[in-house]
PDB file of N, CA and C in Angstrom:
ATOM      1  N   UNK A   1      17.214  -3.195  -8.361  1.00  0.00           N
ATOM      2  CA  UNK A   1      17.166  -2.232  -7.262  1.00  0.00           C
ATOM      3  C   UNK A   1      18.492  -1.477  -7.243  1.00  0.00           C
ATOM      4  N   UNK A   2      18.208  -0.263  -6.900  1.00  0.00           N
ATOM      5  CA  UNK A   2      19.534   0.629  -6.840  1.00  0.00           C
ATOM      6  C   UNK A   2      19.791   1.108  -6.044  1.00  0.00           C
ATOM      7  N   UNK A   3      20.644   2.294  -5.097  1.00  0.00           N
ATOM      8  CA  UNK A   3      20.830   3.036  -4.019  1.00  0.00           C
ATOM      9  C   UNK A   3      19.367   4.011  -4.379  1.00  0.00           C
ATOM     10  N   UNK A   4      18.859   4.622  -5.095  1.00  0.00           N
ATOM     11  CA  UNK A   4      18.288   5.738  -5.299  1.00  0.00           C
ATOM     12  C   UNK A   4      17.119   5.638  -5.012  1.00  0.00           C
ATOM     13  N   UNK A   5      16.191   3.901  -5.434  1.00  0.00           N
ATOM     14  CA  UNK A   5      15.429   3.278  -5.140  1.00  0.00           C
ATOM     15  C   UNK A   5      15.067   3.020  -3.588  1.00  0.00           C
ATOM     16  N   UNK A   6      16.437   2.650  -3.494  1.00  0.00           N
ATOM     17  CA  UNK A   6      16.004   1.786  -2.248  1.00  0.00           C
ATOM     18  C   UNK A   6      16.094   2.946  -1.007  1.00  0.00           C
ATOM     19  N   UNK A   7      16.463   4.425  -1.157  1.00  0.00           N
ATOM     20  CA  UNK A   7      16.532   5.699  -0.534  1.00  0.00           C
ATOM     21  C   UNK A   7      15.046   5.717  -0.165  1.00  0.00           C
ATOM     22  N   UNK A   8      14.139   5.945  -1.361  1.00  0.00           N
ATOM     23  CA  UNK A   8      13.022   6.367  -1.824  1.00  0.00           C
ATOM     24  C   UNK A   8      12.369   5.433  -0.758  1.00  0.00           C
ATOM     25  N   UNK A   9      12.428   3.981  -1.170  1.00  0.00           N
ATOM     26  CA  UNK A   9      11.528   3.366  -0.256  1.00  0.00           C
ATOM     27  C   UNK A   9      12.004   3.409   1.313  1.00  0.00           C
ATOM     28  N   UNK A  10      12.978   3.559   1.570  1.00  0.00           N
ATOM     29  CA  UNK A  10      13.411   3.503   3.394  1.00  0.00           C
ATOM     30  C   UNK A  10      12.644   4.990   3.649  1.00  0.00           C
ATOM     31  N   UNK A  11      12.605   6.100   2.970  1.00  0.00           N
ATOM     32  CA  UNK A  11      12.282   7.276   3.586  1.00  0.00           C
ATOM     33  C   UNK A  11      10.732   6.857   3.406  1.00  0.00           C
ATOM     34  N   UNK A  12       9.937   6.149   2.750  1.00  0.00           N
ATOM     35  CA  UNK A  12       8.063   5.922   2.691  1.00  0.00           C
ATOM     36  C   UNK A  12       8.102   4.894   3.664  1.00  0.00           C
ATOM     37  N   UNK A  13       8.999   4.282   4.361  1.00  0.00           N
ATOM     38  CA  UNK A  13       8.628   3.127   5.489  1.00  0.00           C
ATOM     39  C   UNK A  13       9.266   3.928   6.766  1.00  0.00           C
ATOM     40  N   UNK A  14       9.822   4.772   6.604  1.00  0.00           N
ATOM     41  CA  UNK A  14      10.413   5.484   7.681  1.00  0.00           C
ATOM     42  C   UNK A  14       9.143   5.875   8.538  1.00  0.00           C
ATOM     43  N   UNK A  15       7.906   6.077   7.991  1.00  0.00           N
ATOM     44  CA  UNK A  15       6.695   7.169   8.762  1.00  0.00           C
ATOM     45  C   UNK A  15       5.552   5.432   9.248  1.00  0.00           C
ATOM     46  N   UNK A  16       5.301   5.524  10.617  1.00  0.00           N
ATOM     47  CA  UNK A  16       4.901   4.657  11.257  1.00  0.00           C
ATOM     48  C   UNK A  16       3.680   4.318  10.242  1.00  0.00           C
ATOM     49  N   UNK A  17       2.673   5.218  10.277  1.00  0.00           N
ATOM     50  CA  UNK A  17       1.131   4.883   9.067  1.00  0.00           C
ATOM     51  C   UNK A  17       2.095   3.486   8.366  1.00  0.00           C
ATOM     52  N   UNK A  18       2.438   4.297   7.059  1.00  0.00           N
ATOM     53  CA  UNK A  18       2.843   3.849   6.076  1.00  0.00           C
ATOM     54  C   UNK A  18       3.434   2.291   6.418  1.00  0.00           C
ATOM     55  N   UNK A  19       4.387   1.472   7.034  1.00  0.00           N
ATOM     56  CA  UNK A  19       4.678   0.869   7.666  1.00  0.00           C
ATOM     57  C   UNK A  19       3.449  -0.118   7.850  1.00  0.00           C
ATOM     58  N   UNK A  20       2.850   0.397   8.467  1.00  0.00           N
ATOM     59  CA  UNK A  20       1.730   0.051   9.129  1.00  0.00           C
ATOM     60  C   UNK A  20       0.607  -0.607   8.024  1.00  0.00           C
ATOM     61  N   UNK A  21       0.240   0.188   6.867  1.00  0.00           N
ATOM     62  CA  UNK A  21      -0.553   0.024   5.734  1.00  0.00           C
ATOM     63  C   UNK A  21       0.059  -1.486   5.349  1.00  0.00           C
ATOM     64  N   UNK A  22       1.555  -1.309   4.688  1.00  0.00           N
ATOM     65  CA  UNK A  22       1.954  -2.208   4.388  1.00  0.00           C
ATOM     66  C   UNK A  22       2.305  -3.811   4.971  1.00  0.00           C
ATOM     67  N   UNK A  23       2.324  -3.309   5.964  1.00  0.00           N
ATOM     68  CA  UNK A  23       1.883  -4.794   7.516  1.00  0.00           C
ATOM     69  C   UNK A  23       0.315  -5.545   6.821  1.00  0.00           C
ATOM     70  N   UNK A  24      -0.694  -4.622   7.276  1.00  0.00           N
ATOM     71  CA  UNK A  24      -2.132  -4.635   6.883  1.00  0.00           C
ATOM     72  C   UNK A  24      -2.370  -5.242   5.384  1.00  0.00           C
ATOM     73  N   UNK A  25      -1.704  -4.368   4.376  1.00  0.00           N
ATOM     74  CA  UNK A  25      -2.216  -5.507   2.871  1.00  0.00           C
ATOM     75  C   UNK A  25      -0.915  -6.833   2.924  1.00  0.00           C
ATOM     76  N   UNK A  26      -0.315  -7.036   3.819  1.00  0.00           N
ATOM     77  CA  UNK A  26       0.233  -8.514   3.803  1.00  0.00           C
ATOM     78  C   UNK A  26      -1.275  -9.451   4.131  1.00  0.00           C
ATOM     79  N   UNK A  27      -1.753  -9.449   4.844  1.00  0.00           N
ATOM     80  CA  UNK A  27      -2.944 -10.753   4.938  1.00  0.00           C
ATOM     81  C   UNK A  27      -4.023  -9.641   5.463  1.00  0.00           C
ATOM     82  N   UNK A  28      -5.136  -8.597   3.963  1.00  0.00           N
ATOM     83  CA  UNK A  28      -5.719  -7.960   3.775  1.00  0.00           C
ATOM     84  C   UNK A  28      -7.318  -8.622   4.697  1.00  0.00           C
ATOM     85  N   UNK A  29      -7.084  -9.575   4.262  1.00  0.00           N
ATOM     86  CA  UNK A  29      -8.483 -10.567   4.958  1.00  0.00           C
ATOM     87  C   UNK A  29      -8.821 -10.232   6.396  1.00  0.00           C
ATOM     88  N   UNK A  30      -7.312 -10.274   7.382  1.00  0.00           N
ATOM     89  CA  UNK A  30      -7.432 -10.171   8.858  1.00  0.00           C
ATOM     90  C   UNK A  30      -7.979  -8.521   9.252  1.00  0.00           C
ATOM     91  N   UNK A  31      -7.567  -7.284   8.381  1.00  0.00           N
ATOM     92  CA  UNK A  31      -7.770  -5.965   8.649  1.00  0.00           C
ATOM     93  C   UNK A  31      -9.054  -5.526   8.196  1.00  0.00           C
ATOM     94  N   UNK A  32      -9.109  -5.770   6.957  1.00  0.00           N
ATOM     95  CA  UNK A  32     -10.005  -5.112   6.564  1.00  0.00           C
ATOM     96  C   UNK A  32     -11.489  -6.358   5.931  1.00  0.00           C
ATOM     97  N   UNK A  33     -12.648  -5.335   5.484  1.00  0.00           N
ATOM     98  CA  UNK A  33     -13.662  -6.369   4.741  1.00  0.00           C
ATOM     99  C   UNK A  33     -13.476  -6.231   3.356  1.00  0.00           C
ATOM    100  N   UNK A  34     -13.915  -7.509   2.766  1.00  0.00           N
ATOM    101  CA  UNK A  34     -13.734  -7.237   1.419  1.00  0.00           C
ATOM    102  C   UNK A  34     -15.092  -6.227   0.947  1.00  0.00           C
ATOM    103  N   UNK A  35     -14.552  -5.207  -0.496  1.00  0.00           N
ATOM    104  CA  UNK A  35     -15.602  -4.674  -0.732  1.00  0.00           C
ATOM    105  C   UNK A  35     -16.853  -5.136  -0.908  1.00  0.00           C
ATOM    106  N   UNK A  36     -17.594  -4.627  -1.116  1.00  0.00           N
ATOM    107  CA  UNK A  36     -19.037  -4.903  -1.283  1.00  0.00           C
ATOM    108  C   UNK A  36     -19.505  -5.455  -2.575  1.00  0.00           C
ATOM    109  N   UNK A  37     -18.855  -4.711  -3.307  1.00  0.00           N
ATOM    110  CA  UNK A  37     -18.837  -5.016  -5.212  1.00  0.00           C
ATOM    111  C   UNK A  37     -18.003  -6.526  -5.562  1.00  0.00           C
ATOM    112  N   UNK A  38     -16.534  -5.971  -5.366  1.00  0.00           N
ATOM    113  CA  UNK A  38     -15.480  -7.379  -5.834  1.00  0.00           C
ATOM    114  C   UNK A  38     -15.786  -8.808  -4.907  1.00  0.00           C
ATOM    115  N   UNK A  39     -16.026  -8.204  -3.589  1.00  0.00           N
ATOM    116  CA  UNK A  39     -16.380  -9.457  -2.978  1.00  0.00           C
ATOM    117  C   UNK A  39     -14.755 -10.254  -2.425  1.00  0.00           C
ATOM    118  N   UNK A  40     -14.126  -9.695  -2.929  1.00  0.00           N
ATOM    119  CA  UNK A  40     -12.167 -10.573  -2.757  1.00  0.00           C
ATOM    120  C   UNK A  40     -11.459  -9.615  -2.535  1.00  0.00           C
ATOM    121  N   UNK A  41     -10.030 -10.029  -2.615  1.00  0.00           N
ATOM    122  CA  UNK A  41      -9.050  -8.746  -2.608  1.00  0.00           C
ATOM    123  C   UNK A  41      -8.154  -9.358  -3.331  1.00  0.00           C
ATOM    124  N   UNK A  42      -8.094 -10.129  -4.777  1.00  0.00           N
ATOM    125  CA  UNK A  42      -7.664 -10.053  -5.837  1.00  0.00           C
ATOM    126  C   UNK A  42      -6.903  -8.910  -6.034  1.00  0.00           C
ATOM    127  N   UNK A  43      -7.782  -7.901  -6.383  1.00  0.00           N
ATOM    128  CA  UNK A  43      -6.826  -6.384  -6.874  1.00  0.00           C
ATOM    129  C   UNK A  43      -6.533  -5.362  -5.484  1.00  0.00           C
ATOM    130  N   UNK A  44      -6.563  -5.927  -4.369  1.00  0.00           N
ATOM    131  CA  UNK A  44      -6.265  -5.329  -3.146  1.00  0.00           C
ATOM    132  C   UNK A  44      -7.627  -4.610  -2.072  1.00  0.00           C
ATOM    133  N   UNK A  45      -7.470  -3.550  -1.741  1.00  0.00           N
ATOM    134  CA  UNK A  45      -7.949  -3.318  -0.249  1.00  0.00           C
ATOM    135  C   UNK A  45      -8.889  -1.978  -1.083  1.00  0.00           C
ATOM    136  N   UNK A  46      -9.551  -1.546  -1.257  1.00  0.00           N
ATOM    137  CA  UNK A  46     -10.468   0.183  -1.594  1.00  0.00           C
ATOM    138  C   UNK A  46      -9.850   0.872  -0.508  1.00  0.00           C
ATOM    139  N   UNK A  47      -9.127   1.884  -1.071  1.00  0.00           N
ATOM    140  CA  UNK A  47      -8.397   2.931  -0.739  1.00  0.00           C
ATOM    141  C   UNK A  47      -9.233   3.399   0.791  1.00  0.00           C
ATOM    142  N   UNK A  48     -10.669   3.582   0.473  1.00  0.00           N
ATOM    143  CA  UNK A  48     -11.415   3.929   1.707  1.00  0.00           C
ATOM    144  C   UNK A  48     -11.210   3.293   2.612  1.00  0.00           C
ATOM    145  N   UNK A  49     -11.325   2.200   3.079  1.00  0.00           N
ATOM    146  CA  UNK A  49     -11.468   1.382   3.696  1.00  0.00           C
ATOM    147  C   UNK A  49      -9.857   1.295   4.489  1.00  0.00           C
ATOM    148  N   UNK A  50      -8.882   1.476   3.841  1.00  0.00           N
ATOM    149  CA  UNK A  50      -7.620   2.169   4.249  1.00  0.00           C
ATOM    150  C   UNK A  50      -7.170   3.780   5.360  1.00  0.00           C
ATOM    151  N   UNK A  51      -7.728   4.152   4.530  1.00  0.00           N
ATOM    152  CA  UNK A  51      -8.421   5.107   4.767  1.00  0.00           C
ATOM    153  C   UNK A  51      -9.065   5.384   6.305  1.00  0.00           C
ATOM    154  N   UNK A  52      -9.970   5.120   6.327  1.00  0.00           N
ATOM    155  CA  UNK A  52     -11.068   4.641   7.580  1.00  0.00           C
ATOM    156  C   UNK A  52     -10.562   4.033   8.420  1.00  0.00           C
ATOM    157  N   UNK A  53      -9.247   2.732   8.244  1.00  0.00           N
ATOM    158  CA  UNK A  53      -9.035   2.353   9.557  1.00  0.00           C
ATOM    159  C   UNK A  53      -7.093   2.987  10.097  1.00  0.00           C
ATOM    160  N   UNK A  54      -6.635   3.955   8.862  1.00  0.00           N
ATOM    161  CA  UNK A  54      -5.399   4.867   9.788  1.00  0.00           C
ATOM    162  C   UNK A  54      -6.394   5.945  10.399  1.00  0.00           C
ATOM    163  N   UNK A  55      -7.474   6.748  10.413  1.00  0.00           N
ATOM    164  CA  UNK A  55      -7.953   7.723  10.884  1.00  0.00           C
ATOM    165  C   UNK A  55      -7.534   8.948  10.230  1.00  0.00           C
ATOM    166  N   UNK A  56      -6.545   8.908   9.077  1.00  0.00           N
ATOM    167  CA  UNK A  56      -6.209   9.769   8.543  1.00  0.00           C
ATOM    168  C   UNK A  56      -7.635  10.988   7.760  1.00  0.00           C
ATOM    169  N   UNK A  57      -6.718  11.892   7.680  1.00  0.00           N
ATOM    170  CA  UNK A  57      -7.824  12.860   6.586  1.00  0.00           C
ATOM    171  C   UNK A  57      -7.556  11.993   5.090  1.00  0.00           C
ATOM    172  N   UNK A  58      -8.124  12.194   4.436  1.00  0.00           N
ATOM    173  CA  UNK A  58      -8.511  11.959   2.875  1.00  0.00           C
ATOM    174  C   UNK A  58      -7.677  12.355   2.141  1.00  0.00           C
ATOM    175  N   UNK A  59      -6.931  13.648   2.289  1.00  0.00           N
ATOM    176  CA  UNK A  59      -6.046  14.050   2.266  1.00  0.00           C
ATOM    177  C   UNK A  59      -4.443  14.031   2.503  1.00  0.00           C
ATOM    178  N   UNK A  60      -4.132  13.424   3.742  1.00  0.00           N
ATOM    179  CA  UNK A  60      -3.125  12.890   3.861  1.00  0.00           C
ATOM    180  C   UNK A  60      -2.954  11.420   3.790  1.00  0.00           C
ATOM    181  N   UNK A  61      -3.801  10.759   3.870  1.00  0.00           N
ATOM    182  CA  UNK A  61      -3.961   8.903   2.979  1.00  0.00           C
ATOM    183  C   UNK A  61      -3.615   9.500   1.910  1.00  0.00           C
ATOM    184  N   UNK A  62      -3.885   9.863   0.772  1.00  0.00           N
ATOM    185  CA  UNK A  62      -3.985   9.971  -0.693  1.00  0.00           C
ATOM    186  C   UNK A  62      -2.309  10.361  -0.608  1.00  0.00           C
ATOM    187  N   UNK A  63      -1.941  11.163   0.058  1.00  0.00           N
ATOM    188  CA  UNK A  63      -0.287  11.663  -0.364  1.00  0.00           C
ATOM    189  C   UNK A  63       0.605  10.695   0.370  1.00  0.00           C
ATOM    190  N   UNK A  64      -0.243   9.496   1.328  1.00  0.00           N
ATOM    191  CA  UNK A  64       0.903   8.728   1.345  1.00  0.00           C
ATOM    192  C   UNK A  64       0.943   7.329   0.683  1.00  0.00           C
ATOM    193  N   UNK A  65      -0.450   7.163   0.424  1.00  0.00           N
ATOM    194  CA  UNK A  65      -0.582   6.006  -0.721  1.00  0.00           C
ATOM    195  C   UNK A  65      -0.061   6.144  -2.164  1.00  0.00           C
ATOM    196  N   UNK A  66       0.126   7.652  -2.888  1.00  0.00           N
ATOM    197  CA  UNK A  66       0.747   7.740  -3.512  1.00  0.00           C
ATOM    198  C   UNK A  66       2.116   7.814  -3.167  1.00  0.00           C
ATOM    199  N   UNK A  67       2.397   8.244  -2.581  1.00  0.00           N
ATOM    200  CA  UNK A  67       3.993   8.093  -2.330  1.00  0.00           C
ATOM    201  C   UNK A  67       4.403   6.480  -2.412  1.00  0.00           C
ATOM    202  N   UNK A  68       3.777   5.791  -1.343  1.00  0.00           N
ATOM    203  CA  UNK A  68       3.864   4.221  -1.711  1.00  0.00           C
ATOM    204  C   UNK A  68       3.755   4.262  -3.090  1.00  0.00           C
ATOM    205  N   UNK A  69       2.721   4.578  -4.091  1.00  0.00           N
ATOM    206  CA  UNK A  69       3.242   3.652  -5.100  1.00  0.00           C
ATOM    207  C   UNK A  69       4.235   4.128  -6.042  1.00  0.00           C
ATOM    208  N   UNK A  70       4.568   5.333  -5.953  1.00  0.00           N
ATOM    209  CA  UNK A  70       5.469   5.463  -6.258  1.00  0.00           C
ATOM    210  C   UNK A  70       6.869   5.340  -6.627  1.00  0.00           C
ATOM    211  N   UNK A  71       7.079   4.898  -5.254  1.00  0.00           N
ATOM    212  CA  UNK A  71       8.526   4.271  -5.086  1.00  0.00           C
ATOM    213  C   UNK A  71       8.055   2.696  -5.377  1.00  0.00           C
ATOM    214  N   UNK A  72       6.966   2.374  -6.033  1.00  0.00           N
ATOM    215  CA  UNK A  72       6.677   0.752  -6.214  1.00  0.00           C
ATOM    216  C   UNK A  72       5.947  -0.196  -4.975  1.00  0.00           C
ATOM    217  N   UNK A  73       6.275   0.626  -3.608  1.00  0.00           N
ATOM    218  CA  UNK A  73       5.928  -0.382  -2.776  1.00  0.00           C
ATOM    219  C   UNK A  73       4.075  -1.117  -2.775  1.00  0.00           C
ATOM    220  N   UNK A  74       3.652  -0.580  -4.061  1.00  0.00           N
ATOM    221  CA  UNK A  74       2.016  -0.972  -3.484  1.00  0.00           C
ATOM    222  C   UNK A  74       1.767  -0.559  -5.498  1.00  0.00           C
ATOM    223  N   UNK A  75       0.180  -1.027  -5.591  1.00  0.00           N
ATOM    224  CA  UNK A  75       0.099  -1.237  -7.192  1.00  0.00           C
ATOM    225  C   UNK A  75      -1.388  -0.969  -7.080  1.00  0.00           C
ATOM    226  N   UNK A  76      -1.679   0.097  -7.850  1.00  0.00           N
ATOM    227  CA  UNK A  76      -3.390   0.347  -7.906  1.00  0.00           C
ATOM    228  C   UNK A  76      -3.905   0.110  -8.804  1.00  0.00           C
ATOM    229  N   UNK A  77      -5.353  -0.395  -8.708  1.00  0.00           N
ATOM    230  CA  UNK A  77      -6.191  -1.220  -9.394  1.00  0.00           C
ATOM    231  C   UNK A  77      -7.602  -0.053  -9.535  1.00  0.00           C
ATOM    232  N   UNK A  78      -8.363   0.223 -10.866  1.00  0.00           N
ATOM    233  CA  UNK A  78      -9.052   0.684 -10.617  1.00  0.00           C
ATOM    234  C   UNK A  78     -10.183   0.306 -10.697  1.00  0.00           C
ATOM    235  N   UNK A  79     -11.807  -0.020 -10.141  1.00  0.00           N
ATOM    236  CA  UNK A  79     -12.783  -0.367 -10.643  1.00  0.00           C
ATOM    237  C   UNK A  79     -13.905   0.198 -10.411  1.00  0.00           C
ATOM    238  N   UNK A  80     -14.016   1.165 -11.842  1.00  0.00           N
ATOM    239  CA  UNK A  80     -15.126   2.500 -11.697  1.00  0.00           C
ATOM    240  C   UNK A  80     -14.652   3.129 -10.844  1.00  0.00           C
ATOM    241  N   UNK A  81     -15.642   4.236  -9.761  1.00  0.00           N
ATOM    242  CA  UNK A  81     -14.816   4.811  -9.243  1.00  0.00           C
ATOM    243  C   UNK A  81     -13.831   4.526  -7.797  1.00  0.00           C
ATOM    244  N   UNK A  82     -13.808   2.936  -7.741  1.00  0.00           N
ATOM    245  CA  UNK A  82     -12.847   2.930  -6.715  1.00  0.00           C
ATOM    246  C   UNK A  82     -11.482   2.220  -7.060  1.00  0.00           C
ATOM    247  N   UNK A  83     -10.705   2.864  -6.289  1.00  0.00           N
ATOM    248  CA  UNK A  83      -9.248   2.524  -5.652  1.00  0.00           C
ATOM    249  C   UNK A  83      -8.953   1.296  -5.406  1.00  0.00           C
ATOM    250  N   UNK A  84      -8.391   0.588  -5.549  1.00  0.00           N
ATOM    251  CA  UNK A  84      -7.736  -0.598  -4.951  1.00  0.00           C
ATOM    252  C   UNK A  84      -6.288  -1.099  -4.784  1.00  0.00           C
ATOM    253  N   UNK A  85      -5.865  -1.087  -3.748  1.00  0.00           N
ATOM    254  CA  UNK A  85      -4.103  -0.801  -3.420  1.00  0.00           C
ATOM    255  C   UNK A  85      -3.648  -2.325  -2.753  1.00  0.00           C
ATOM    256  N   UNK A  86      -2.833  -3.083  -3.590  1.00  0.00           N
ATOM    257  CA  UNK A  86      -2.234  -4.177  -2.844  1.00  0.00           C
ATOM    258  C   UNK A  86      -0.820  -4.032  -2.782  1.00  0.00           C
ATOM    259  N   UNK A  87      -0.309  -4.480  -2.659  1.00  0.00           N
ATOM    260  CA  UNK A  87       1.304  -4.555  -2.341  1.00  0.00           C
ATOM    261  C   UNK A  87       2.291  -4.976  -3.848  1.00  0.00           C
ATOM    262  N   UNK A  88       3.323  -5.016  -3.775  1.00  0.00           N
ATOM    263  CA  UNK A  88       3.844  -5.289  -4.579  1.00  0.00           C
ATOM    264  C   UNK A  88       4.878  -5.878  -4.158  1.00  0.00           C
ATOM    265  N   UNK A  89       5.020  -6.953  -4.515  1.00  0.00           N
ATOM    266  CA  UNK A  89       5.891  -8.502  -3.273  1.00  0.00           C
ATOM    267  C   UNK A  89       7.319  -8.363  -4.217  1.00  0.00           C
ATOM    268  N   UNK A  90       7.102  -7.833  -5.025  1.00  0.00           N
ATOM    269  CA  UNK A  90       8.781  -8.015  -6.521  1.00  0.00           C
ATOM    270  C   UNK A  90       9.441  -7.150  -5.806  1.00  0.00           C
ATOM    271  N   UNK A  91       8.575  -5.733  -5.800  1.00  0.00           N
ATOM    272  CA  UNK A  91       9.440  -4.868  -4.972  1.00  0.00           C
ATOM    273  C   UNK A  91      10.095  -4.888  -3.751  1.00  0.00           C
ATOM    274  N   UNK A  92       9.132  -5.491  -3.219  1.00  0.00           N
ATOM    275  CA  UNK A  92       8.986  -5.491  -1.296  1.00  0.00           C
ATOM    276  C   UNK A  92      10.582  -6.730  -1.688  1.00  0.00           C
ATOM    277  N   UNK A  93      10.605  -7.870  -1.908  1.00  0.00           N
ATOM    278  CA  UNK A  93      12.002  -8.577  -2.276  1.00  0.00           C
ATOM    279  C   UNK A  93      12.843  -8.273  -2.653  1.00  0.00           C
ATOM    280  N   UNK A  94      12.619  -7.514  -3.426  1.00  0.00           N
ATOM    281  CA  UNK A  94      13.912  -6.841  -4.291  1.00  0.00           C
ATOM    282  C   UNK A  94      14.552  -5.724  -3.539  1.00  0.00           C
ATOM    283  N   UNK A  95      13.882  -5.302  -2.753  1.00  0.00           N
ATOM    284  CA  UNK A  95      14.158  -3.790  -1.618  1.00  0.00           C
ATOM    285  C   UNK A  95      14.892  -4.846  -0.580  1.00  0.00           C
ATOM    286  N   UNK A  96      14.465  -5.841   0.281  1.00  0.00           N
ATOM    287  CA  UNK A  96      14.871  -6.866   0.878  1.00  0.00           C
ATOM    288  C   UNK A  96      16.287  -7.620   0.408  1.00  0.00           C
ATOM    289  N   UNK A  97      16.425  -7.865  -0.187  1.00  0.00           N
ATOM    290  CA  UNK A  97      17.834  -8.487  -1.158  1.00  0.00           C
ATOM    291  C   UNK A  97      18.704  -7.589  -1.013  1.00  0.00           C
ATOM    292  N   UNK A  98      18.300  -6.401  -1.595  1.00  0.00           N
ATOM    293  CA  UNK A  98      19.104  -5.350  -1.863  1.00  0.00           C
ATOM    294  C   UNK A  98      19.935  -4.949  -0.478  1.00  0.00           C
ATOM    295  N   UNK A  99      18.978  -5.069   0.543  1.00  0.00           N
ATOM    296  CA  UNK A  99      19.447  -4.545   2.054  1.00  0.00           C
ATOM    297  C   UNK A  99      20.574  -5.845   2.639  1.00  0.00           C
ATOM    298  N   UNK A 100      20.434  -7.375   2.139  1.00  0.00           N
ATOM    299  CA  UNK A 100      20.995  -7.993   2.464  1.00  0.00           C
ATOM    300  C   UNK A 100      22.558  -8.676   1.830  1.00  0.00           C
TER     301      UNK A 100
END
């Protein structure tokens, strides 16, 4: 982890949603249902379903879930055509350490 890194991620946790997402795929089970297909959340949460419970447009989920993964905080999984976004705990520690 570096200063430049760890910029990146304080300004994507700075915005309440985002924050918020990442609260939610800590124990994915309590927020959301598992998909219909995977049946688990192995490879995380379907973007929709994310989606659906910030109230966001489609549009602004997508530019902040990418932004999450961007800076690392979250890791997408694809299966056919859906999304699947879990967290990324190396990062989320390593951002953590870094602050301490």
């Amino acid at each position: 982890m570096n200063l430049r890194i760890a910029t990146e991620i304080g300004k994507c946790l700075s915005n309440k949603i985002r924050f918020q997402i990442l609260e939610w795929l800590k124990e994915p089970e309590k927020h959301f249902p598992p998909h219909e297909t995977l049946k688990h959340f192995n490879d995380g949460v379907c973007v929709t379903y994310i989606q659906e419970k910030t109230g966001l447009s489609q549009s602004t989920i997508s530019t902040y879930l990418t932004n999450m993964e961007k800076c690392g905080l979250l890791i997408s999984t694809r299966h056919g055509k859906w999304s699947y976004l879990k967290r990324n705990e190396a990062t989320i520690k390593a951002f953590t350490e870094y602050l301490t």
